[in-house]
N, C-alpha and C. Protein backbone atom coordinates (compact mmCIF):
# COMPACT_ATOMS: atom_id res chain seq x y z
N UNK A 1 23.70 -31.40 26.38
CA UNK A 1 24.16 -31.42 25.01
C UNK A 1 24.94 -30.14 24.71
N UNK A 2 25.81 -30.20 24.20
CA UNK A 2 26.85 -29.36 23.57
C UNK A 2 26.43 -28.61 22.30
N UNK A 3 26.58 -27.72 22.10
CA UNK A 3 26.20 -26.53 20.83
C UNK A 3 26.58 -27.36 19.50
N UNK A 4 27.89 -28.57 19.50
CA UNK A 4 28.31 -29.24 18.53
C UNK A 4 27.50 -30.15 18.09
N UNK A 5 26.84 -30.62 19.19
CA UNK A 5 26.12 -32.19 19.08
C UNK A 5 24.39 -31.72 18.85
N UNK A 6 23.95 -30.74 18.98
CA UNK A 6 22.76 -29.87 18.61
C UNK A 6 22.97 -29.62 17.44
N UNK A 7 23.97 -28.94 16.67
CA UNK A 7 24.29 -28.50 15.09
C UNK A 7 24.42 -29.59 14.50
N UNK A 8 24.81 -30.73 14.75
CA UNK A 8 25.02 -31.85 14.04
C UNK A 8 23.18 -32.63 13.92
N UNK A 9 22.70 -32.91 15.15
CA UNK A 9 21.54 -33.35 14.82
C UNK A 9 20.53 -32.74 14.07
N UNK A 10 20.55 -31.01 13.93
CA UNK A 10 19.68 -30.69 13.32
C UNK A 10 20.20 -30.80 11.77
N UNK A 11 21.71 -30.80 11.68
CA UNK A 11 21.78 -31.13 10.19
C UNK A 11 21.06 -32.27 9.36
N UNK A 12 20.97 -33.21 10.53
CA UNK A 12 21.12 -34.83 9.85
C UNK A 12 19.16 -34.60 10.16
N UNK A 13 18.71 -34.01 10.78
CA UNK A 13 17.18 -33.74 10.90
C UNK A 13 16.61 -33.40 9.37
N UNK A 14 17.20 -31.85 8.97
CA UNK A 14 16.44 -31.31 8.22
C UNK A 14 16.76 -31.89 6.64
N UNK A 15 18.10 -32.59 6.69
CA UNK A 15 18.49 -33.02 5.32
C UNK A 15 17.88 -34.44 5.09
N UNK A 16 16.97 -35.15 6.39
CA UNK A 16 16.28 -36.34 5.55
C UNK A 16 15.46 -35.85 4.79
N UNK A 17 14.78 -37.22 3.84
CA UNK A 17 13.72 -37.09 2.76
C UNK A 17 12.86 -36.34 3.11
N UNK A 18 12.17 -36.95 4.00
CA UNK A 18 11.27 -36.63 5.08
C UNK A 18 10.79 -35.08 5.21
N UNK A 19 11.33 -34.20 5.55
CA UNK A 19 11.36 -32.59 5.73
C UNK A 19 11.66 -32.34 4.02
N UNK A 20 12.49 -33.10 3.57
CA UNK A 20 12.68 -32.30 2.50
C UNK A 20 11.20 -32.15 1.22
N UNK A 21 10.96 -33.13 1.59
CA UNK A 21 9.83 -33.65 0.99
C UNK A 21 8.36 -33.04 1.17
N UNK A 22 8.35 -32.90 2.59
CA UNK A 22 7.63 -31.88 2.87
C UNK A 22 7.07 -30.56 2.42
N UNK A 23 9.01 -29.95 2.83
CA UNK A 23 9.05 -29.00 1.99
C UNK A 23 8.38 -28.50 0.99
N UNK A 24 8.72 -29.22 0.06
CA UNK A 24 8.75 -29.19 -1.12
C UNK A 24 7.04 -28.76 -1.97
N UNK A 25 6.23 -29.89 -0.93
CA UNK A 25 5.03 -30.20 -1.16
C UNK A 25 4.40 -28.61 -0.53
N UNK A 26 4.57 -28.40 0.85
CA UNK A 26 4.54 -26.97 0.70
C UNK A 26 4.55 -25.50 0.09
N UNK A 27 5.26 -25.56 -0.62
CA UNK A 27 5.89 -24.57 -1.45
C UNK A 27 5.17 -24.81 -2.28
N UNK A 28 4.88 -25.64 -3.34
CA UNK A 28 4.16 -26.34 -4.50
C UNK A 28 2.67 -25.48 -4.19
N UNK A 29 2.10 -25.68 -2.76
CA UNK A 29 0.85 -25.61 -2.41
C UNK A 29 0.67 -24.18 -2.08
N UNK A 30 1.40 -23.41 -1.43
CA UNK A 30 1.34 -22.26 -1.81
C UNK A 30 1.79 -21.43 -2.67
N UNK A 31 2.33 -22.13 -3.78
CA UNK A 31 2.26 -21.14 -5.43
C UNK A 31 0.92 -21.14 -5.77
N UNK A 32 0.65 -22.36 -5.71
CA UNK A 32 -0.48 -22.72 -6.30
C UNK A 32 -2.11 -22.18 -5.69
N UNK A 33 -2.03 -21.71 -4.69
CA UNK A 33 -2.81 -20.69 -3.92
C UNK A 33 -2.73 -19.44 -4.28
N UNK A 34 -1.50 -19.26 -4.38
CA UNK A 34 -1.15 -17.43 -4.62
C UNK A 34 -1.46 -17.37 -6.38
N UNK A 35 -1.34 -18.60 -6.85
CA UNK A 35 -1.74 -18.50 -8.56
C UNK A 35 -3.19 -18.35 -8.45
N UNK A 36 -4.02 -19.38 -8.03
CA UNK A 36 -5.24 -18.81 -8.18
C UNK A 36 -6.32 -17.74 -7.28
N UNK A 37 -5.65 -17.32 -6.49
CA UNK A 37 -5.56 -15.66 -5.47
C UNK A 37 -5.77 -14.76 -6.68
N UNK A 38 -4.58 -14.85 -7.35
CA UNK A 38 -4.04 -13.86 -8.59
C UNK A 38 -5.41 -13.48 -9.76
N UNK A 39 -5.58 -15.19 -10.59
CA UNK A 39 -6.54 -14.99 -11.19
C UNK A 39 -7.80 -14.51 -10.83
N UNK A 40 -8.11 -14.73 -9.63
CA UNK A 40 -9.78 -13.99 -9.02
C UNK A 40 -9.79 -12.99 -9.37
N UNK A 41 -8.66 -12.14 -8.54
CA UNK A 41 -8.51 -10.83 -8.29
C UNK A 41 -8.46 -10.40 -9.82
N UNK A 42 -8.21 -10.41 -11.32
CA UNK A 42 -8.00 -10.25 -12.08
C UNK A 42 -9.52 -9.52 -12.66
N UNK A 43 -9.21 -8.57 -13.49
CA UNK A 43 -10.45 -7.59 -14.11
C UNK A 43 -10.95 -8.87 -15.11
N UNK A 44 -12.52 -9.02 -14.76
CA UNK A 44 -13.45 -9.94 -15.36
C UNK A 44 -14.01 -8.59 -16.62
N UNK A 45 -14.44 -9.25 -17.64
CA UNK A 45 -14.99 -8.82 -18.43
C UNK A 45 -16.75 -8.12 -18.37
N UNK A 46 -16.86 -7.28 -18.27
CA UNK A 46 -18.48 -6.88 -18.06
C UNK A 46 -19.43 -7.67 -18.41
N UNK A 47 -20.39 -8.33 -17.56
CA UNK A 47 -21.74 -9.11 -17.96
C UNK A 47 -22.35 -8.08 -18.78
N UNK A 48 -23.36 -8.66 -20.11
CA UNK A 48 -24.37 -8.02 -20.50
C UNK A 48 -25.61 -8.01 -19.66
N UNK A 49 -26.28 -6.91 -19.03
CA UNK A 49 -27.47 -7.14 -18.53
C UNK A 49 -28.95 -7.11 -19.51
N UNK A 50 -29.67 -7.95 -18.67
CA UNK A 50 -30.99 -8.37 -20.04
C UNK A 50 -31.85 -7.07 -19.26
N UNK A 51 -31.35 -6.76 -18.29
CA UNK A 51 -32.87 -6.02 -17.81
C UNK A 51 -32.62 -4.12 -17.98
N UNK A 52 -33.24 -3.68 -18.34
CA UNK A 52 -32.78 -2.11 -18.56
C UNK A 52 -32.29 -1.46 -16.68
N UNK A 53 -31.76 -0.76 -17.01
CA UNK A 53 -32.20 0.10 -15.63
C UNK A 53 -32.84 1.46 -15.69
N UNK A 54 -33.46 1.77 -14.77
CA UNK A 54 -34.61 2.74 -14.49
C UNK A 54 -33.90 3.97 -14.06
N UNK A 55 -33.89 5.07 -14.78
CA UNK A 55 -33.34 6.23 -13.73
C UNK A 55 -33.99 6.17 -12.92
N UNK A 56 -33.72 6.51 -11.44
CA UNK A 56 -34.66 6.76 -10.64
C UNK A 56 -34.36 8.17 -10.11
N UNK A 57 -33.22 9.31 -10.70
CA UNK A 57 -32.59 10.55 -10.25
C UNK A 57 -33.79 11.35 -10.66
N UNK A 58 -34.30 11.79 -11.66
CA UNK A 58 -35.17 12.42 -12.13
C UNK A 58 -36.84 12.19 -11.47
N UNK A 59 -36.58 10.95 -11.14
CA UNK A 59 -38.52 11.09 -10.34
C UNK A 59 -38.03 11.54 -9.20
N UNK A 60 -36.73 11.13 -8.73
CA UNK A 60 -36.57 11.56 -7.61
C UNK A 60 -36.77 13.37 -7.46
N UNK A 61 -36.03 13.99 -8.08
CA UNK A 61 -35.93 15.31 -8.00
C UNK A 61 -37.47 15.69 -8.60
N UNK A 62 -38.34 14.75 -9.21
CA UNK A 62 -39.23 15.64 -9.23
C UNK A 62 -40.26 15.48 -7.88
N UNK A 63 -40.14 14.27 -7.00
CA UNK A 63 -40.62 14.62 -5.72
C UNK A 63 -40.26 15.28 -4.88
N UNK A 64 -39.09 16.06 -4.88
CA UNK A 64 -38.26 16.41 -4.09
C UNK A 64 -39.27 17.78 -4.04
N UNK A 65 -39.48 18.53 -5.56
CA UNK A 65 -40.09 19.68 -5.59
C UNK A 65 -41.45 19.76 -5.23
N UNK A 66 -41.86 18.83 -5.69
CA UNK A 66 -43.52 18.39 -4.85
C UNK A 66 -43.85 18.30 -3.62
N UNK A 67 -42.84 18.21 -2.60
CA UNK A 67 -42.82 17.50 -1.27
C UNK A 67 -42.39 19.12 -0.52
N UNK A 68 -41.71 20.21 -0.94
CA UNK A 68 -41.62 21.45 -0.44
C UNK A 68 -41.89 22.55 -1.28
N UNK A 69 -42.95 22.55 -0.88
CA UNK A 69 -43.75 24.25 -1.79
C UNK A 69 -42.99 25.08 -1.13
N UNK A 70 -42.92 26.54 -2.06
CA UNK A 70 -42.77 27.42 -1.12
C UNK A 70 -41.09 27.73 -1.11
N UNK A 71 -40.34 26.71 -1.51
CA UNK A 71 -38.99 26.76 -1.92
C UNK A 71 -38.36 27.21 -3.11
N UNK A 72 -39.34 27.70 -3.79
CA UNK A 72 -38.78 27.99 -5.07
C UNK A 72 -37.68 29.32 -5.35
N UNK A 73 -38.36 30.10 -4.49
CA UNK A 73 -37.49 31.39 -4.88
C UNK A 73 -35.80 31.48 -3.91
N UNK A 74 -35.70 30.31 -3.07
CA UNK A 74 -34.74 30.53 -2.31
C UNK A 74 -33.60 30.67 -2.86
N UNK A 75 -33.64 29.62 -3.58
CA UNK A 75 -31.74 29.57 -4.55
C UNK A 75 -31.48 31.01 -5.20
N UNK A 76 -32.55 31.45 -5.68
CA UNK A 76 -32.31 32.31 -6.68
C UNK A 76 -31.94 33.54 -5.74
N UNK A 77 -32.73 34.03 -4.51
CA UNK A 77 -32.04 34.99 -3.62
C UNK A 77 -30.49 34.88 -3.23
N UNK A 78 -29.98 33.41 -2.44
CA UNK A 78 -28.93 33.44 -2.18
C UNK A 78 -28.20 33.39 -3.63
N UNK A 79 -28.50 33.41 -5.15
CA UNK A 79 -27.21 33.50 -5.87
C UNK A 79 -27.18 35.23 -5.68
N UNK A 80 -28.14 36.17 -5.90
CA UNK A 80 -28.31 36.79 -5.83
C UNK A 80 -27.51 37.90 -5.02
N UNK A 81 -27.30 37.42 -3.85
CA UNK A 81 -26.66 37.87 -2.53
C UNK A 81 -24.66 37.88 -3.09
N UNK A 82 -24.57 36.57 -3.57
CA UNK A 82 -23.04 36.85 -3.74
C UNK A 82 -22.81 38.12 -4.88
């Protein structure tokens, strides 16, 4: 086949209904993906929560001091030092 008779069949290929139609349905289907992609990704409004939350920073640090005696005076030397 000749470069002429190749350009000609793929014309008369891609311009039936057929592909075009396809096409078409394609394109349709991925807007329509990338539209609702879009909305997910979009900032939701904050749930109200029913249940409180618990600090847990403050018991923490107060076991922290319970759990090593004997540490108390350290900080205060090294500010000391600068």
């Amino acid at each position: 086949m000749r470069f002429g008779e190749i350009k000609d069949m793929l014309i008369q290929v891609i311009t039936t209904w057929q592909v075009i139609a396809v096409s078409v349905v394609v394109i349709l289907y991925f807007f329509l993906v990338f539209y609702v992609a879009r909305l997910r990704r979009s900032a939701r409004p904050p749930r109200a929560s029913r249940k409180k939350r618990i600090k847990a920073a403050p018991v923490a640090v107060e076991m922290e001091a319970e759990s090593s005696p004997g540490t108390e005076g350290i900080e205060e030397n090294i500010v000391e030092e600068e």
